[in-house]
C-alpha atoms as a PDB file:
ATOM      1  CA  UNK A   1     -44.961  30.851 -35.113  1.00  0.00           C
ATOM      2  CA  UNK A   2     -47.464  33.067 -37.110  1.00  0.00           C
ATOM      3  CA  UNK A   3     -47.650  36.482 -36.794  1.00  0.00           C
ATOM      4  CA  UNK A   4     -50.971  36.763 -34.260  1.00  0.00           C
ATOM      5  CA  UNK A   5     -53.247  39.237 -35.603  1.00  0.00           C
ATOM      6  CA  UNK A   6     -53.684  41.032 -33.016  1.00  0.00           C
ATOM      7  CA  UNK A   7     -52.845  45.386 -31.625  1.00  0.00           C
ATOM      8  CA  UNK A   8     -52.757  46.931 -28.834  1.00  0.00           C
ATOM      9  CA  UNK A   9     -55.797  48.178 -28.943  1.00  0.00           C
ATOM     10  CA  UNK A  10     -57.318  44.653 -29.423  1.00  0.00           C
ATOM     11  CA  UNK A  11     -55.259  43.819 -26.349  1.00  0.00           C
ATOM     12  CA  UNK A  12     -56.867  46.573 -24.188  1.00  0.00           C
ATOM     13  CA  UNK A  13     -59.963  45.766 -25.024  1.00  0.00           C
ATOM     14  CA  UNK A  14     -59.819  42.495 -23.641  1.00  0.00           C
ATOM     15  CA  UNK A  15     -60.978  43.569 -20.217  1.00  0.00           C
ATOM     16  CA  UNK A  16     -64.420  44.798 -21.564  1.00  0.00           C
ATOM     17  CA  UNK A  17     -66.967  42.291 -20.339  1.00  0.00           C
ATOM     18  CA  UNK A  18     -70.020  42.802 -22.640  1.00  0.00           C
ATOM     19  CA  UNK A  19     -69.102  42.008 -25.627  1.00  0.00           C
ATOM     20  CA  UNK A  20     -67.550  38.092 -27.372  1.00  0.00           C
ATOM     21  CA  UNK A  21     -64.278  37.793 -27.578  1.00  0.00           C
ATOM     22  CA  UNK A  22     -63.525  35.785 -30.563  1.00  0.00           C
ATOM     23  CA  UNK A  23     -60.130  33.108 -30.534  1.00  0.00           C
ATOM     24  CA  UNK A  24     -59.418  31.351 -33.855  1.00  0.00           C
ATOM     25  CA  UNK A  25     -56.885  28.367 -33.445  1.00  0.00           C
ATOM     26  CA  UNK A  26     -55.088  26.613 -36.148  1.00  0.00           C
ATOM     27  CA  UNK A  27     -55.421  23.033 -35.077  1.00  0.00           C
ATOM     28  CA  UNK A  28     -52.728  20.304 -36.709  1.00  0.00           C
ATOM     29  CA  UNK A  29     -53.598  16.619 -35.730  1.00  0.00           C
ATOM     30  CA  UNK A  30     -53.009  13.629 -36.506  1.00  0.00           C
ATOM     31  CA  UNK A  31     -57.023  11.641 -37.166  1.00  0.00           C
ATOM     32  CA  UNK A  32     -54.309   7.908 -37.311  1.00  0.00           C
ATOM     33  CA  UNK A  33     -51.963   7.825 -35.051  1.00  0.00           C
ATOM     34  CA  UNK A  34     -50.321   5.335 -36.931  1.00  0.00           C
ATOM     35  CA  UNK A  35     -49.645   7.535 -40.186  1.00  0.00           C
ATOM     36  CA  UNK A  36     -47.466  10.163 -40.167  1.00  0.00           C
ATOM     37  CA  UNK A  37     -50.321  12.635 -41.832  1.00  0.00           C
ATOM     38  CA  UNK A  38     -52.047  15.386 -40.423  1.00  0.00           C
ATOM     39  CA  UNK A  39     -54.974  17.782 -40.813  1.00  0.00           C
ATOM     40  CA  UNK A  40     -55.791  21.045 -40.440  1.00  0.00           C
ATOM     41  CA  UNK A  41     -58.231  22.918 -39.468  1.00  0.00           C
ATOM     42  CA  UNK A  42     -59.580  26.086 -37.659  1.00  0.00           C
ATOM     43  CA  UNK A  43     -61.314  26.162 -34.340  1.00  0.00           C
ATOM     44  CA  UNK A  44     -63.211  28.953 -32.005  1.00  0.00           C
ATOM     45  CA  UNK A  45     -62.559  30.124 -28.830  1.00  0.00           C
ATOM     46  CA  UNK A  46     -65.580  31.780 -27.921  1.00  0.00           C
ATOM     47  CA  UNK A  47     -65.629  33.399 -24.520  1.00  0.00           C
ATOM     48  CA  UNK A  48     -69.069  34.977 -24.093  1.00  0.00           C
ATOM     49  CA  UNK A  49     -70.160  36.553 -20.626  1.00  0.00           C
ATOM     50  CA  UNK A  50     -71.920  33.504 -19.197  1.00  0.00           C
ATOM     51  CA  UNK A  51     -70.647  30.781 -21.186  1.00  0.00           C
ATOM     52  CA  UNK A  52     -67.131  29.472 -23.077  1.00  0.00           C
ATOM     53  CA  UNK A  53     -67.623  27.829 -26.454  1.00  0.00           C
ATOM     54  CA  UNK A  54     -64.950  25.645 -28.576  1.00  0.00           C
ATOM     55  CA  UNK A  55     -65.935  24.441 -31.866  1.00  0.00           C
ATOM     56  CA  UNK A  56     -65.146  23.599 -35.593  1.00  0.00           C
ATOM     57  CA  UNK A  57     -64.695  26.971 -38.120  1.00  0.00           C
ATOM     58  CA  UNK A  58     -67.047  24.766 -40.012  1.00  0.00           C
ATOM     59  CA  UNK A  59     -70.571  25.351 -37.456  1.00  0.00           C
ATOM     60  CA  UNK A  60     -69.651  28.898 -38.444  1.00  0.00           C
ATOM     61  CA  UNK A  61     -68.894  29.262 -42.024  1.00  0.00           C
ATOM     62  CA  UNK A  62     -72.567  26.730 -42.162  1.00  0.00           C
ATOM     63  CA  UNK A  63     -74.548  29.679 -40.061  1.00  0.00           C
ATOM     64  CA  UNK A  64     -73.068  32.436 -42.296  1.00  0.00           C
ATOM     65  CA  UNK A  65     -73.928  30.592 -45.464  1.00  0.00           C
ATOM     66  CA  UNK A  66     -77.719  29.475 -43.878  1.00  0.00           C
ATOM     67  CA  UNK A  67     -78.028  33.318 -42.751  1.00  0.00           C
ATOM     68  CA  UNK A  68     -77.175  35.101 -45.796  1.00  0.00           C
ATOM     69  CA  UNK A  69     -78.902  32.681 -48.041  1.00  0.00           C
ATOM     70  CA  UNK A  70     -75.820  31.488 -49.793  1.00  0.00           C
ATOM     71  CA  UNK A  71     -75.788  27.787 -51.396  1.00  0.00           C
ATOM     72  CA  UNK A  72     -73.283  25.351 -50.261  1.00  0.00           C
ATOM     73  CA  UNK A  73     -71.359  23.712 -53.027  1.00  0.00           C
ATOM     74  CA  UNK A  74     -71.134  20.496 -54.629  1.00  0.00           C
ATOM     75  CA  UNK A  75     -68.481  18.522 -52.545  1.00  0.00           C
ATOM     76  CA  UNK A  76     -68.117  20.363 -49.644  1.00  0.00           C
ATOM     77  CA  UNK A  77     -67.391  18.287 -46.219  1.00  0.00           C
ATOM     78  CA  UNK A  78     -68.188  20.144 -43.366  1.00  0.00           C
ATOM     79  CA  UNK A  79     -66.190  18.763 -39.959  1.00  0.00           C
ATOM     80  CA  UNK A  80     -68.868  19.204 -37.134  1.00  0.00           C
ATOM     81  CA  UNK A  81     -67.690  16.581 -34.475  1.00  0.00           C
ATOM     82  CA  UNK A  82     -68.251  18.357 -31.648  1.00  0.00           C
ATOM     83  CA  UNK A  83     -68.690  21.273 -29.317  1.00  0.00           C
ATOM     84  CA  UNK A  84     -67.388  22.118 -25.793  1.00  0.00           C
ATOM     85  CA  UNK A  85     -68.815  24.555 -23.280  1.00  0.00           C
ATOM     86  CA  UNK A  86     -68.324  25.464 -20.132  1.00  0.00           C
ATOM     87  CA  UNK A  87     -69.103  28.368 -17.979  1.00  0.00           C
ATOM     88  CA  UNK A  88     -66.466  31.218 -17.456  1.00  0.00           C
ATOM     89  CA  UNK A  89     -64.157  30.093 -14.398  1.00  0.00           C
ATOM     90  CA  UNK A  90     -65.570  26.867 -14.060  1.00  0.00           C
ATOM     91  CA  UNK A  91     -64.260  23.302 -14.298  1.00  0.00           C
ATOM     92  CA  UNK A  92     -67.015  21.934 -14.915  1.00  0.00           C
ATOM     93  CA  UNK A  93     -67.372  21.019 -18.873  1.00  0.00           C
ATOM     94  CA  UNK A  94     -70.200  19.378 -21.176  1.00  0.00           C
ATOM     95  CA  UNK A  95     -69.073  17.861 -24.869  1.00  0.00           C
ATOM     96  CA  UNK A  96     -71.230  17.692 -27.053  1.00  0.00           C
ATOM     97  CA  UNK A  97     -70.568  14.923 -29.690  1.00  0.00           C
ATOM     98  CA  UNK A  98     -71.448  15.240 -32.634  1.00  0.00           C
ATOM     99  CA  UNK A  99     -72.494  11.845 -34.231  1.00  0.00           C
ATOM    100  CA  UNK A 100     -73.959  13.042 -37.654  1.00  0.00           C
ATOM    101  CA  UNK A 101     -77.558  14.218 -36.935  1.00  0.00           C
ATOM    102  CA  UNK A 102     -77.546  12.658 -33.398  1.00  0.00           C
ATOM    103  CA  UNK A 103     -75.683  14.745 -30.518  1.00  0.00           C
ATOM    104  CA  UNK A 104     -74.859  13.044 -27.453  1.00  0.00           C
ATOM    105  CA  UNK A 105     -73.737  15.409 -24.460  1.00  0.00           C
ATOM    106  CA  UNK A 106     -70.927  13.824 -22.119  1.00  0.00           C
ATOM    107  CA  UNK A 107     -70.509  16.195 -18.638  1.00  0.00           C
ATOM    108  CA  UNK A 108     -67.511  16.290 -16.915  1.00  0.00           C
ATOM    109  CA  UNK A 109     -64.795  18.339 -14.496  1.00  0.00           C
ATOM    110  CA  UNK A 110     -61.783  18.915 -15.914  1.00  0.00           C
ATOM    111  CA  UNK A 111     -58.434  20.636 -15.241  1.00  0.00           C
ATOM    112  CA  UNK A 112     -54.912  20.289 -15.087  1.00  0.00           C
ATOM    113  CA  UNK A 113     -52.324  20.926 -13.300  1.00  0.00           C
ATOM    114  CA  UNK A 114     -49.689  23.019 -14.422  1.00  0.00           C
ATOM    115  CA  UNK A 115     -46.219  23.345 -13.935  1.00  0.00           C
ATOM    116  CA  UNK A 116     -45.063  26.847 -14.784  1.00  0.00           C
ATOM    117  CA  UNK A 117     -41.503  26.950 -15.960  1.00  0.00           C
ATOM    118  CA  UNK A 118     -38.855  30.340 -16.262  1.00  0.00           C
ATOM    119  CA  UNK A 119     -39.106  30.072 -19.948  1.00  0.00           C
ATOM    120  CA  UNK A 120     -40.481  33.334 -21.649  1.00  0.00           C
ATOM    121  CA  UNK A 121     -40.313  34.687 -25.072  1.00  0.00           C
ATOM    122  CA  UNK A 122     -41.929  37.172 -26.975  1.00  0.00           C
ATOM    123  CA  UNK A 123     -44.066  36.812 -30.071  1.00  0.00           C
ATOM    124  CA  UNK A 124     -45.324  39.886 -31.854  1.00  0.00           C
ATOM    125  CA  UNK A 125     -46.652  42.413 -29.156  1.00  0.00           C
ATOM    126  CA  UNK A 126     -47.322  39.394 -26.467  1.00  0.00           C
ATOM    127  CA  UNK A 127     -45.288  38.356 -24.144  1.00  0.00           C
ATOM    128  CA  UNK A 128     -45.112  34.425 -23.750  1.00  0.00           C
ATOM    129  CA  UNK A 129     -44.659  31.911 -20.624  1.00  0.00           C
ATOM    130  CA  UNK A 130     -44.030  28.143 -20.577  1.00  0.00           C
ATOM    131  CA  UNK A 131     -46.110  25.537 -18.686  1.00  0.00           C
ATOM    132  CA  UNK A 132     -46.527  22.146 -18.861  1.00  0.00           C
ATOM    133  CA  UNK A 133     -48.964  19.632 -17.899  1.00  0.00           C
ATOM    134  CA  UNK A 134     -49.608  15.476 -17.440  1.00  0.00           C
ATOM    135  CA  UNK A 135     -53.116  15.723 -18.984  1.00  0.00           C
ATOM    136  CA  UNK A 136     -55.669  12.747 -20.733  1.00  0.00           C
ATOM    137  CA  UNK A 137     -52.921  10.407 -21.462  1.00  0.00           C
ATOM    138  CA  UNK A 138     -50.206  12.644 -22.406  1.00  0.00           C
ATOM    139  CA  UNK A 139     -47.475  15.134 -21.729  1.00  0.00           C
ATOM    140  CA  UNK A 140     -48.712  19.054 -23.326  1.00  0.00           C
ATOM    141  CA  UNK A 141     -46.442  21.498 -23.544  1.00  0.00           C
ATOM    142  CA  UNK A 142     -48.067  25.472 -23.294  1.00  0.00           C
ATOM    143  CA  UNK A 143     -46.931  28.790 -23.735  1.00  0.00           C
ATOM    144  CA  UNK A 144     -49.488  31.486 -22.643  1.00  0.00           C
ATOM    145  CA  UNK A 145     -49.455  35.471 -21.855  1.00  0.00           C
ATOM    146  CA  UNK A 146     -50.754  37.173 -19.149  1.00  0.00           C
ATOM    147  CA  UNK A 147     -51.011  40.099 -21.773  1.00  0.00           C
ATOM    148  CA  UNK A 148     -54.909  38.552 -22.618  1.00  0.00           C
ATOM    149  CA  UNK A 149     -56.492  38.464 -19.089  1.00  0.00           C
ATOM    150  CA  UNK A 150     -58.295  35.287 -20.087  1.00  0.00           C
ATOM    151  CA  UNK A 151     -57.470  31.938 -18.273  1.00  0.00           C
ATOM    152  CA  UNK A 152     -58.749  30.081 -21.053  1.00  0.00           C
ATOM    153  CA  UNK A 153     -57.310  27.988 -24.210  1.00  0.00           C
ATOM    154  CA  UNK A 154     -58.376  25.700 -26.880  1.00  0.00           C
ATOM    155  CA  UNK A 155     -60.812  22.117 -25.768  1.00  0.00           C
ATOM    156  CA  UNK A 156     -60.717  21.885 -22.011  1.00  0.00           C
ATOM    157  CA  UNK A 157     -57.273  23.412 -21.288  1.00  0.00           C
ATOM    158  CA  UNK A 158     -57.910  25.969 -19.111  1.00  0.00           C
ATOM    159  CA  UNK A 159     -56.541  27.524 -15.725  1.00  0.00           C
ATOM    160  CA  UNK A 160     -53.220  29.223 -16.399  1.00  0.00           C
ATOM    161  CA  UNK A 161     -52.739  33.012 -15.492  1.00  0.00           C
ATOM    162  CA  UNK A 162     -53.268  33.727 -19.068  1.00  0.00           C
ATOM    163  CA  UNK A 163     -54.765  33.016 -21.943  1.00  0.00           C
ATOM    164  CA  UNK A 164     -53.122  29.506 -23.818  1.00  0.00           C
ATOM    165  CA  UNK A 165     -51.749  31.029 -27.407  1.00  0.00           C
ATOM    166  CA  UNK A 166     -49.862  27.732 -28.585  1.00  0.00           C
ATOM    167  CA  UNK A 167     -50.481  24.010 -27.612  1.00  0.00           C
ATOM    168  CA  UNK A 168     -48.666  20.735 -28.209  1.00  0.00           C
ATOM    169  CA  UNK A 169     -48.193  17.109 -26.849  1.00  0.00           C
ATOM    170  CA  UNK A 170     -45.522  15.234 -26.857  1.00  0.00           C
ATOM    171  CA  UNK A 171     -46.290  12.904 -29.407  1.00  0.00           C
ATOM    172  CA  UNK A 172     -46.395  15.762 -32.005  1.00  0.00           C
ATOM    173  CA  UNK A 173     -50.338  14.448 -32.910  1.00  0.00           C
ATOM    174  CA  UNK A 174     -51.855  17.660 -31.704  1.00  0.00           C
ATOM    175  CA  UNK A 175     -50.605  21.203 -32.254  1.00  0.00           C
ATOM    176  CA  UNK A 176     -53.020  24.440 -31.344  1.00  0.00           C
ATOM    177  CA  UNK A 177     -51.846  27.605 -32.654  1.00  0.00           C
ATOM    178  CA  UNK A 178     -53.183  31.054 -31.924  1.00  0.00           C
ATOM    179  CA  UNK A 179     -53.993  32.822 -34.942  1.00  0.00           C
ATOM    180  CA  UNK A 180     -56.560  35.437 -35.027  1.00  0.00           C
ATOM    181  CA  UNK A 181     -58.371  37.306 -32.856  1.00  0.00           C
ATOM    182  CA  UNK A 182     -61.982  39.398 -32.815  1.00  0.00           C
ATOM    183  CA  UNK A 183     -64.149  41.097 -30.285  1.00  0.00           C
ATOM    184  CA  UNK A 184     -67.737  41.101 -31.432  1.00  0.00           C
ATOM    185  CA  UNK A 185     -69.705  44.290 -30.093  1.00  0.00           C
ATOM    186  CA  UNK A 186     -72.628  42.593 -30.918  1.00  0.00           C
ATOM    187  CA  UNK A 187     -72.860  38.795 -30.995  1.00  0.00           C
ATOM    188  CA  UNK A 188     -75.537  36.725 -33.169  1.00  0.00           C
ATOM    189  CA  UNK A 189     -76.385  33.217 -31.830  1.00  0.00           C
ATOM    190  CA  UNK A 190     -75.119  30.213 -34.095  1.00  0.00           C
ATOM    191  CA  UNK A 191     -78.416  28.439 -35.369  1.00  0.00           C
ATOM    192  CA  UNK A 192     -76.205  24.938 -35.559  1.00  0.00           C
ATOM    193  CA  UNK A 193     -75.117  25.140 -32.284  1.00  0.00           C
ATOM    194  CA  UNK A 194     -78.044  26.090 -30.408  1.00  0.00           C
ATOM    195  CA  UNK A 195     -79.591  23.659 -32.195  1.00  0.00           C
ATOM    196  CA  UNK A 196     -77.057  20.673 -31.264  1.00  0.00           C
ATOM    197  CA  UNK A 197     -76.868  21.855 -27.895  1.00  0.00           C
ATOM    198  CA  UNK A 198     -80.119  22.460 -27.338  1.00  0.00           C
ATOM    199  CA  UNK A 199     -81.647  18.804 -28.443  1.00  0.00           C
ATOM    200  CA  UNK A 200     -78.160  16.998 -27.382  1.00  0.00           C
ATOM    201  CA  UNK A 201     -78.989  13.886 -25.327  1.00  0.00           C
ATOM    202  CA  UNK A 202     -77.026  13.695 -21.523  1.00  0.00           C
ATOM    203  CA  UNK A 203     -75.524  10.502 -21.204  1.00  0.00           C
ATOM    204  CA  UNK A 204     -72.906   9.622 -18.256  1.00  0.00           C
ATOM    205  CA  UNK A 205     -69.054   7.744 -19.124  1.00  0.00           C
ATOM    206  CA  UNK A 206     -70.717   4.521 -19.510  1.00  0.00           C
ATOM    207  CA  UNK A 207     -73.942   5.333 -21.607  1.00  0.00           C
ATOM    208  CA  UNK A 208     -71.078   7.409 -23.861  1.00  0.00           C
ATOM    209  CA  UNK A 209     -69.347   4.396 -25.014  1.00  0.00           C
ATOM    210  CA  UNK A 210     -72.326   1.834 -25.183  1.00  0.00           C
ATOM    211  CA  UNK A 211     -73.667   4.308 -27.601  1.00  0.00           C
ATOM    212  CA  UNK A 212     -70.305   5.072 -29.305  1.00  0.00           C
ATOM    213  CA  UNK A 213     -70.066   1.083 -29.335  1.00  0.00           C
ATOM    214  CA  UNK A 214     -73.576   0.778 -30.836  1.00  0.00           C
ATOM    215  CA  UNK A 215     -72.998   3.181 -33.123  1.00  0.00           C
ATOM    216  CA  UNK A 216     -70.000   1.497 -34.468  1.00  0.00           C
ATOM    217  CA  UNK A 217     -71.775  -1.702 -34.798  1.00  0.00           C
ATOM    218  CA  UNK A 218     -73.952  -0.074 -37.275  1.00  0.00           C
ATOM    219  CA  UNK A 219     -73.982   3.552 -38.156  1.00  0.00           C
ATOM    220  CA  UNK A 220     -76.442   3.736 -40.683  1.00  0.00           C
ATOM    221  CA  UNK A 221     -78.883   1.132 -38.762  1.00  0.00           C
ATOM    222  CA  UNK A 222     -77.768   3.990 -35.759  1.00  0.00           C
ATOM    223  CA  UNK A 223     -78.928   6.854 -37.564  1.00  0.00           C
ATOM    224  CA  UNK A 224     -82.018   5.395 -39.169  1.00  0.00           C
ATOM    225  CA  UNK A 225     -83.609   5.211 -35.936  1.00  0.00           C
ATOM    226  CA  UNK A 226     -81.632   8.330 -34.621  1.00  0.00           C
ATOM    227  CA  UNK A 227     -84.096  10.265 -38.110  1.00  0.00           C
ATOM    228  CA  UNK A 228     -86.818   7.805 -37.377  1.00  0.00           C
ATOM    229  CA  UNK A 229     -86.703   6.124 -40.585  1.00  0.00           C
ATOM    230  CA  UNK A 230     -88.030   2.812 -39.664  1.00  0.00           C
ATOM    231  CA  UNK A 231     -87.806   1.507 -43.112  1.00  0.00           C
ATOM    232  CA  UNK A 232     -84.865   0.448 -45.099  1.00  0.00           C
ATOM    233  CA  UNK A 233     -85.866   2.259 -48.220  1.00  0.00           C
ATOM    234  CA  UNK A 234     -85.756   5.318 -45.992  1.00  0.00           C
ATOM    235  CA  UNK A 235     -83.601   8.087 -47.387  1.00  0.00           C
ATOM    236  CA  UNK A 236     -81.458  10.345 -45.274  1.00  0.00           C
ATOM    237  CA  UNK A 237     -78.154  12.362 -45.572  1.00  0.00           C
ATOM    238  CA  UNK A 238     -75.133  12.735 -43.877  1.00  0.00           C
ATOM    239  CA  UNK A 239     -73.682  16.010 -42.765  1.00  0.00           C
ATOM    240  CA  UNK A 240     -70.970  15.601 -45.777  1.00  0.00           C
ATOM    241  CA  UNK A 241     -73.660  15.727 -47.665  1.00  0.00           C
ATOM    242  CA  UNK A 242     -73.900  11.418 -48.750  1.00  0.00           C
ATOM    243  CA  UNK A 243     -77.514  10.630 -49.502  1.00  0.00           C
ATOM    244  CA  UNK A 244     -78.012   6.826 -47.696  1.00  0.00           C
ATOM    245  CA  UNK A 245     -80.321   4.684 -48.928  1.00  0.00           C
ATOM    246  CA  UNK A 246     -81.462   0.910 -49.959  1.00  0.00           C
ATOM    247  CA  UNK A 247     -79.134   0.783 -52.650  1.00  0.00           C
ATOM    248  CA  UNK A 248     -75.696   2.147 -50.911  1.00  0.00           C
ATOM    249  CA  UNK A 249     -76.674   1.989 -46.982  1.00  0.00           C
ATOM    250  CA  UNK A 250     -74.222  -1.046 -46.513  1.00  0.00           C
ATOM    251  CA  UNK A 251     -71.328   0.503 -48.531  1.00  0.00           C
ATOM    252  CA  UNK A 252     -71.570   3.574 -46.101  1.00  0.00           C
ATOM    253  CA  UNK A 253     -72.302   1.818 -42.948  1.00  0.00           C
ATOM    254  CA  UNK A 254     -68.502  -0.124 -43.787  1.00  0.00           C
ATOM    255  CA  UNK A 255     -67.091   2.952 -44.516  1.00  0.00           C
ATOM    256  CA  UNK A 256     -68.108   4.574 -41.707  1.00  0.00           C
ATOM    257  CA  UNK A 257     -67.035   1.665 -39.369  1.00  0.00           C
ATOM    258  CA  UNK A 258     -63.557   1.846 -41.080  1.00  0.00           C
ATOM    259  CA  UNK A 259     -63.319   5.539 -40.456  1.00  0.00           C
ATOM    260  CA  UNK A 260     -64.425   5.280 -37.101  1.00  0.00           C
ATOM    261  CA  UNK A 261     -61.679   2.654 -36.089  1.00  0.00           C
ATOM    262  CA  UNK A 262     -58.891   4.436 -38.607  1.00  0.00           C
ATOM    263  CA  UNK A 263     -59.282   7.892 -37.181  1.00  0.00           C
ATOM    264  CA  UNK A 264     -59.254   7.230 -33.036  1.00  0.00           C
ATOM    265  CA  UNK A 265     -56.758   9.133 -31.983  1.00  0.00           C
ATOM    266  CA  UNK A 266     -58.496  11.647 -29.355  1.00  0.00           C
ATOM    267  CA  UNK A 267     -57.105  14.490 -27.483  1.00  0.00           C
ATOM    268  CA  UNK A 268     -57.725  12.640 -24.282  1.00  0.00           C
ATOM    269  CA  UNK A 269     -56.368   9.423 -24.930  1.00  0.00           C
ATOM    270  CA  UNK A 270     -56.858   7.942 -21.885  1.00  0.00           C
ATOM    271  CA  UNK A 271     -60.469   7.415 -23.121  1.00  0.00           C
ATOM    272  CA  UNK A 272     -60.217   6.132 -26.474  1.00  0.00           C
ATOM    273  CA  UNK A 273     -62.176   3.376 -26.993  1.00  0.00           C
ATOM    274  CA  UNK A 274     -61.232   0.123 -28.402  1.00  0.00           C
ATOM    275  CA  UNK A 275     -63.380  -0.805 -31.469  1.00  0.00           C
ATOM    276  CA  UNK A 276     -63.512  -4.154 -32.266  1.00  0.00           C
ATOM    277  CA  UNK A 277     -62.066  -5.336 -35.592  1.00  0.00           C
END
């Protein structure tokens, strides 16, 4: 495991309540189950006084760059796909999913139950405990310390005595990995995510995956009306940058489709859903 950057005086200061406390996961996945390939990436752990956020590096690095009037270069692909939240102690969750410029909100009450097993080690200056869970379709293994008073952890897992500093299912397509950690005395809001939270659209299980299904049928016909660009010689752009028009719209909308069935491997895969071919 990676040495955690984190002191004892970081560790101590934990327990103050007015400031963010800052989590940065490494996140190794698997997007196709069926290839033996994975990506990485870095994630937040944001546990604010009235509210717990989880989201991409990227919504970050995109504020600091919009802030401090910095260009974004040629080729970058930012990975925005989505944001949870939840209040401090609660089960009660809202993802927000992220489907270019359109954000649909799915609410729900999660949790798991844990089994807490004897095994302990120690990594750096924390001291670390084994759990493990039946969760969304598969079997997680967790090790978490009681040294960060924080009953939190990366997505939805949430509820053990401690805060969750490594993460893994049994299928070896998801690994979460502590690495970092910050405590902001003074926290800025995130102009991407208060803007995708703010004009997300609620939708219950079933509206979720008629509009994930209608969206698959034809993204860019999806997003047109999503922008309000009634006409096909409408231009708009993707968040990786792609500029869709008349003259490539169906050579996106395919490779979106294709991406969309290739990479549907989600943390809860109990809810995947089945695109046709």
């Amino acid at each position: 495991m990676k040495n955690i950057l984190l002191s004892t005086f970081l560790i101590a200061g934990f327990v103050a309540k007015s400031q963010t406390h800052r989590f940065i996961y490494d996140v190794e996945y698997k997007k196709d189950s069926t290839q033996n390939i994975t990506t990485k990436e870095n994630y937040h752990l944001d546990i604010e006084p009235k509210l717990v956020k989880y989201y991409p590096r990227d919504f970050y690095i995109g504020d600091s760059l919009v802030t401090n009037n910095l260009p974004v270069t040629d080729g970058s692909k930012f990975n925005t796909s989505h944001i949870v939240t939840h209040k401090p102690g609660s089960a009660d969750y809202d993802y927000h999913d992220v489907l270019e410029n359109v954000v649909l909100k799915l609410s729900s009450k999660d949790s798991q139950n844990w089994k807490l097993t004897n095994e302990k080690r120690k990594v750096k200056y924390l001291n670390l405990q084994k759990a493990t869970t039946n969760w969304g379709g598969r079997k997680w293994t967790a090790w978490f310390t009681t040294d960060i008073p924080f009953q939190e952890g990366p997505y939805k897992f949430h509820g053990l005595p401690g805060l969750i500093v490594e993460l893994s299912d049994d299928k070896k397509d998801y690994k979460f990995e502590l690495v970092k950690s910050q405590k902001i005395e003074k926290p800025k809001n995130n102009m991407y995510i208060d803007y995708m939270i703010e004009n997300s659209i609620s939708v219950d299980d079933k509206k979720y995956r008629d509009s994930k299904l209608k969206y698959y049928d034809s993204p860019v016909g999806y997003l047109r009306n999503a922008t309000q660009q009634t006409r096909s010689s409408d231009e708009f752009y993707l968040n990786d940058g792609t500029k869709v028009g008349q003259n490539n719209s169906r050579e996106v909308n395919e490779r979106l489709k294709e991406n969309i069935r290739k990479y549907n491997n989600p943390i809860e895969l109990d809810k995947a859903i089945k695109y046709p071919l």
